[in-house]
C-alpha atoms as a PDB file:
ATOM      1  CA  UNK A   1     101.690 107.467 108.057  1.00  0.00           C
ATOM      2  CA  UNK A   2      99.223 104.773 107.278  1.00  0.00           C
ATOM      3  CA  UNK A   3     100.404 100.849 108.005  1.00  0.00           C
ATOM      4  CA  UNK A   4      99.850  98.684 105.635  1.00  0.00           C
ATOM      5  CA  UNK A   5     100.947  95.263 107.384  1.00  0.00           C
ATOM      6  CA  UNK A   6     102.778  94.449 109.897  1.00  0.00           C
ATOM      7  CA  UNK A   7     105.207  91.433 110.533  1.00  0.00           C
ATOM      8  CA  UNK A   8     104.753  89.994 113.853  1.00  0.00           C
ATOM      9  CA  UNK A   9     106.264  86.747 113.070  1.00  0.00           C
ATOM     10  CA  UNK A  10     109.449  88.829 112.498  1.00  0.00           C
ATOM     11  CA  UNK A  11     109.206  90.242 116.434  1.00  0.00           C
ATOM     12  CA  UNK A  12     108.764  86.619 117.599  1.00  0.00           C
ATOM     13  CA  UNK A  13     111.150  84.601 115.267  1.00  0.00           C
ATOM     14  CA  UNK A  14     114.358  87.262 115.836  1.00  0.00           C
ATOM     15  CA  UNK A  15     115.906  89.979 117.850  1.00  0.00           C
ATOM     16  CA  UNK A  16     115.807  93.483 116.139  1.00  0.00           C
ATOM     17  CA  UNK A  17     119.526  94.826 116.778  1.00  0.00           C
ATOM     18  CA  UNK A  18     118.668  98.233 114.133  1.00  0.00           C
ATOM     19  CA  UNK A  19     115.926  99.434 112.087  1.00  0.00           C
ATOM     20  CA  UNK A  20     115.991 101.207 108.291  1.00  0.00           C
ATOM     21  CA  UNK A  21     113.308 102.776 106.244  1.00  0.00           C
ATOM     22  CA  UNK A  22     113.486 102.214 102.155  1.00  0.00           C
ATOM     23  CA  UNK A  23     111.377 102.584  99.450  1.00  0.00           C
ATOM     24  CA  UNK A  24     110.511  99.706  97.037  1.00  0.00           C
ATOM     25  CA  UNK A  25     110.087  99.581  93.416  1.00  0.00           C
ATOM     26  CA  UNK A  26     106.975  98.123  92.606  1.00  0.00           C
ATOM     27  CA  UNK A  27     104.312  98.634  89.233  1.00  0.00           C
ATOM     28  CA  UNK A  28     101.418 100.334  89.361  1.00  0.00           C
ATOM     29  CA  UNK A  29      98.389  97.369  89.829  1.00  0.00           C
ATOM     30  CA  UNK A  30     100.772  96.478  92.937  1.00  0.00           C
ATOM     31  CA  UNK A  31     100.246 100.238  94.657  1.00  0.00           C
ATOM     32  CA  UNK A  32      96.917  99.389  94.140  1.00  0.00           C
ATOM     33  CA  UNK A  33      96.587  95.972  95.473  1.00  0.00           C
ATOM     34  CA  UNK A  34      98.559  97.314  98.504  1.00  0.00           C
ATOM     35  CA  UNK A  35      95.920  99.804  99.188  1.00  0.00           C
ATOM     36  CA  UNK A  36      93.450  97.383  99.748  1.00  0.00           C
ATOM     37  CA  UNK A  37      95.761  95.851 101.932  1.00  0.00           C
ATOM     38  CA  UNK A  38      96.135  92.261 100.617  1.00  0.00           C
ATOM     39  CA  UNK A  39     100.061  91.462 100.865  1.00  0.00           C
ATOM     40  CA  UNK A  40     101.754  88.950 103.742  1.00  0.00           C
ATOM     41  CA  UNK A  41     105.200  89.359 104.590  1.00  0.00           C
ATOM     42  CA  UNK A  42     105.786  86.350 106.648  1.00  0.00           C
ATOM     43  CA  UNK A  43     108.684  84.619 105.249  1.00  0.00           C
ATOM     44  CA  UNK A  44     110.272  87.239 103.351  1.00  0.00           C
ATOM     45  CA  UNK A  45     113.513  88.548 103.618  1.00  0.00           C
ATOM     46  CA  UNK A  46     115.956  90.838 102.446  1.00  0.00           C
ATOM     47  CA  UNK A  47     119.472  89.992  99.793  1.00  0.00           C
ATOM     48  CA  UNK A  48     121.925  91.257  98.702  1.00  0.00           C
ATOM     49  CA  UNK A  49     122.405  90.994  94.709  1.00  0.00           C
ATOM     50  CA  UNK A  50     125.496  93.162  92.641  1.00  0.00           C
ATOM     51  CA  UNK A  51     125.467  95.682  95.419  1.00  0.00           C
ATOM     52  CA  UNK A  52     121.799  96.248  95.486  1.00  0.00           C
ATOM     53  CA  UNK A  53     119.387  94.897  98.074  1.00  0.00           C
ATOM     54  CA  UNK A  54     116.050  92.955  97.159  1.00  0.00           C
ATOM     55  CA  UNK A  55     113.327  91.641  99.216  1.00  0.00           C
ATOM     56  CA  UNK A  56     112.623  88.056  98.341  1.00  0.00           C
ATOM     57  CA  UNK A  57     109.401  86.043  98.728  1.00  0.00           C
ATOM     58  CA  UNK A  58     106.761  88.946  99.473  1.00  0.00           C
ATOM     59  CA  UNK A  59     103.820  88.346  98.737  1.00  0.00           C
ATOM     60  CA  UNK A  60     101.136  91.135  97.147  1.00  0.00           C
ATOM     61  CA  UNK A  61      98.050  89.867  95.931  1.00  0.00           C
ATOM     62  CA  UNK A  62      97.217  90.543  92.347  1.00  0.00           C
ATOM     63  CA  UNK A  63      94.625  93.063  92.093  1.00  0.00           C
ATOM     64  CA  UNK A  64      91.264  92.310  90.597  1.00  0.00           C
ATOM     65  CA  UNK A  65      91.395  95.141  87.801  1.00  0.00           C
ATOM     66  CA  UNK A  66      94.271  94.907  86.490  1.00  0.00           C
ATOM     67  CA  UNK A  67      94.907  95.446  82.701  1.00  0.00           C
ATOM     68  CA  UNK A  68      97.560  92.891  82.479  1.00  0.00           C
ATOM     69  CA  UNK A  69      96.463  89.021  84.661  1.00  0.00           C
ATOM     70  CA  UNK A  70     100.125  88.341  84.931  1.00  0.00           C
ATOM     71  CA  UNK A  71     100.578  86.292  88.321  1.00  0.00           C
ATOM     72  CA  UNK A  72     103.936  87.639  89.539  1.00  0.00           C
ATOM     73  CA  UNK A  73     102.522  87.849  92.986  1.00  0.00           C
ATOM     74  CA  UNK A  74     106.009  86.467  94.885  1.00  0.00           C
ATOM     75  CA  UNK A  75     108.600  87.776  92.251  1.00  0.00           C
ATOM     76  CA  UNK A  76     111.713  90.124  93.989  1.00  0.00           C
ATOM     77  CA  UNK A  77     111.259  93.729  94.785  1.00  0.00           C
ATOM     78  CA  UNK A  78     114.119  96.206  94.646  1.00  0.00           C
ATOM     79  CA  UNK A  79     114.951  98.477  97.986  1.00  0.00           C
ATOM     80  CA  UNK A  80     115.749 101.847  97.184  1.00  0.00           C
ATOM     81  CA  UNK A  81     118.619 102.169 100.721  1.00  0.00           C
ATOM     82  CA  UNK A  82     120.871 104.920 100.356  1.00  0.00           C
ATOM     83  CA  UNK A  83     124.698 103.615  99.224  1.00  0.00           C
ATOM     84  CA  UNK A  84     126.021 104.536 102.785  1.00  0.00           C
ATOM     85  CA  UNK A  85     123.205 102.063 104.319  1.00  0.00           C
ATOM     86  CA  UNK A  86     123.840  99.514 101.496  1.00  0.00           C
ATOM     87  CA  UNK A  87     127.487  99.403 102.874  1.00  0.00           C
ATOM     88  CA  UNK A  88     126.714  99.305 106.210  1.00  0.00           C
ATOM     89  CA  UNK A  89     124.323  96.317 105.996  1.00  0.00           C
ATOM     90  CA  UNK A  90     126.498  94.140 103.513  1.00  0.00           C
ATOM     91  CA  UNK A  91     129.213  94.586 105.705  1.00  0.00           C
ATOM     92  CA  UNK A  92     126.968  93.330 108.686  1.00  0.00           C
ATOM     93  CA  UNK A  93     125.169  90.747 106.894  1.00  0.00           C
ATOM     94  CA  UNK A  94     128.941  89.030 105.750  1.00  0.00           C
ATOM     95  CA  UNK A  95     130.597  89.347 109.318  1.00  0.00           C
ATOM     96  CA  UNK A  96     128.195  88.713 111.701  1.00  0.00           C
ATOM     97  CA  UNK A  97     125.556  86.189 109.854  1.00  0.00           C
ATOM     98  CA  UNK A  98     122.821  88.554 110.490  1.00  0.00           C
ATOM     99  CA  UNK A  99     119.288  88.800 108.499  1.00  0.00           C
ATOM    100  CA  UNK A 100     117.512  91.452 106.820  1.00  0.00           C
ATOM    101  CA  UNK A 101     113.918  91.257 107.956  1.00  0.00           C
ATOM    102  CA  UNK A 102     110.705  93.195 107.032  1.00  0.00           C
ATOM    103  CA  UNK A 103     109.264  94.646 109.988  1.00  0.00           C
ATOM    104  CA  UNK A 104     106.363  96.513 108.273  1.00  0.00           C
ATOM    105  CA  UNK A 105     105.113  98.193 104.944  1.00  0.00           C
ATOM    106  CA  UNK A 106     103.684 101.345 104.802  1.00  0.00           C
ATOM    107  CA  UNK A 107     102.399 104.696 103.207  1.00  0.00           C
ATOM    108  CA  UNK A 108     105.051 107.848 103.922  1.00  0.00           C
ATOM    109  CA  UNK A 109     103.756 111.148 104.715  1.00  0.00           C
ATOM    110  CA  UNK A 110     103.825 111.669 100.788  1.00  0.00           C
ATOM    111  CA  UNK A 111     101.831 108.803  99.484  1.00  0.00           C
ATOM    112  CA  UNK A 112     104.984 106.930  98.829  1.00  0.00           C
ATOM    113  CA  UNK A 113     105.295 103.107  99.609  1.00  0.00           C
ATOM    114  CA  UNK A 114     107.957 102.740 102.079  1.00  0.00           C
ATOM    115  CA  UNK A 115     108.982  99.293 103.861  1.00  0.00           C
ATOM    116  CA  UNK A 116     110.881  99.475 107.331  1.00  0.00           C
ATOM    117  CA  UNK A 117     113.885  96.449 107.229  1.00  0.00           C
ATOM    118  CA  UNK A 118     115.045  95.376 110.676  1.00  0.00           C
ATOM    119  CA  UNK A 119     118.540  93.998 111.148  1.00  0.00           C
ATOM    120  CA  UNK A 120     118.208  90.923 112.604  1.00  0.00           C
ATOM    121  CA  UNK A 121     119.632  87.975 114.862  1.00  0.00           C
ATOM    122  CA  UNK A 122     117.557  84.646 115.047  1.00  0.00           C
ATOM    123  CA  UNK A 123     116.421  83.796 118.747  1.00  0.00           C
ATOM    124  CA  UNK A 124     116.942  80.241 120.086  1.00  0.00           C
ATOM    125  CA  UNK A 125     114.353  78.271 120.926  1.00  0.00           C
ATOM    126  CA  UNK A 126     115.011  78.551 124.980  1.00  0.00           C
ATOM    127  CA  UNK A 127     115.039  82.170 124.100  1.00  0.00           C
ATOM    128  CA  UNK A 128     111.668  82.296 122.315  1.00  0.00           C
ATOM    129  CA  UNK A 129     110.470  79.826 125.409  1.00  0.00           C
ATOM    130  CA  UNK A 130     111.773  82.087 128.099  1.00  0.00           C
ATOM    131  CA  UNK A 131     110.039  85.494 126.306  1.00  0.00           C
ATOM    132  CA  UNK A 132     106.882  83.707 126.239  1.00  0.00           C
ATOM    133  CA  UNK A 133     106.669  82.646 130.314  1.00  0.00           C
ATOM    134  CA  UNK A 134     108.147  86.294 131.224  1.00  0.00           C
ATOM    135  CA  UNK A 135     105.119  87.154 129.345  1.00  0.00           C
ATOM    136  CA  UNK A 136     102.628  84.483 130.985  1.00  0.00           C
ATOM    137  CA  UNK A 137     103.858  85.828 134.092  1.00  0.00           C
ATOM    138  CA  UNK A 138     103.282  89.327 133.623  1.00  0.00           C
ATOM    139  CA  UNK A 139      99.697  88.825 132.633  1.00  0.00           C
ATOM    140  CA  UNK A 140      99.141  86.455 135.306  1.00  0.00           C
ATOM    141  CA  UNK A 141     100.514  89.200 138.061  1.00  0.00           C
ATOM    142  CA  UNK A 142      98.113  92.092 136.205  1.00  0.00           C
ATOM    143  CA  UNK A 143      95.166  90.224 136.528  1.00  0.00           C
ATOM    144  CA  UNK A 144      95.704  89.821 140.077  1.00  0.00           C
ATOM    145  CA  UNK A 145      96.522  92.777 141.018  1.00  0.00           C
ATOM    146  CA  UNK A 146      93.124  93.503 139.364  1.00  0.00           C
ATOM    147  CA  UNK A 147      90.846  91.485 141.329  1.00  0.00           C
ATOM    148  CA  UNK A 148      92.600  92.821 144.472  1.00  0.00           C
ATOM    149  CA  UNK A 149      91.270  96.535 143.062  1.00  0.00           C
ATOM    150  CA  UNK A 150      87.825  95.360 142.756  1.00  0.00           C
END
């Protein structure tokens, strides 16, 4: 498995409550621009369209060879979820106001593109605020108990 990008803005901006893998339709020049590793993920998200789910506002570079210069770059991108996980995640999305994020894109064990979608809850601000002077704190205490080692 080779990771293409990952979101960290999604960690930071919401709680993960469950984690699916898709795949995602995309043309040919965009496997390729992926490859290199030019796409950002950082304010997309997923929706739910006539009982299909697409990711919305993903952005994949257009790559430099490509026979056709079309500039599609941000257009949506169709998540191939199994109908039983379709279900399960409309159902969520409707009755508890809960996101579909992308938590990172990557290549499967057979050269397929595959995209991992969290389920997600959007953190306060207090909450994002707390996380982030647990965190200080925990650094803080390492450090010291590393200078007591030396």
């Amino acid at each position: 498995m080779k990771i293409i990008s990952l979101n960290r803005k999604a960690t930071h901006n919401y709680e993960i409550l469950d984690k699916f893998e898709a795949g995602i339709v995309l043309k040919g020049d965009e496997v390729k621009s992926l490859r290199q590793g030019s796409v950002s993920m950082g304010d997309s998200f997923g929706v739910v369209k006539d009982g299909e789910i697409f990711l919305l506002n993903c952005y994949i570079a257009p790559y430099s060879h490509a026979y056709e210069k079309k500039d599609d770059s941000r257009r949506s991108r169709k998540l191939l979820f199994k109908r039983r996980e379709i279900n399960r995640l409309v159902g969520e999305i409707s009755r508890k106001g809960l996101t579909l994020v992308p938590l990172k894109i990557y290549f499967g064990n057979r050269g397929k593109v595959k995209i991992e979608m969290g389920l997600a809850k959007h953190k306060k601000l207090i909450n994002k605020k707390r996380e982030l002077k647990e965190r200080d704190i925990s650094r803080q205490a390492s450090r010291e108990v590393k200078m007591h080692i030396k």
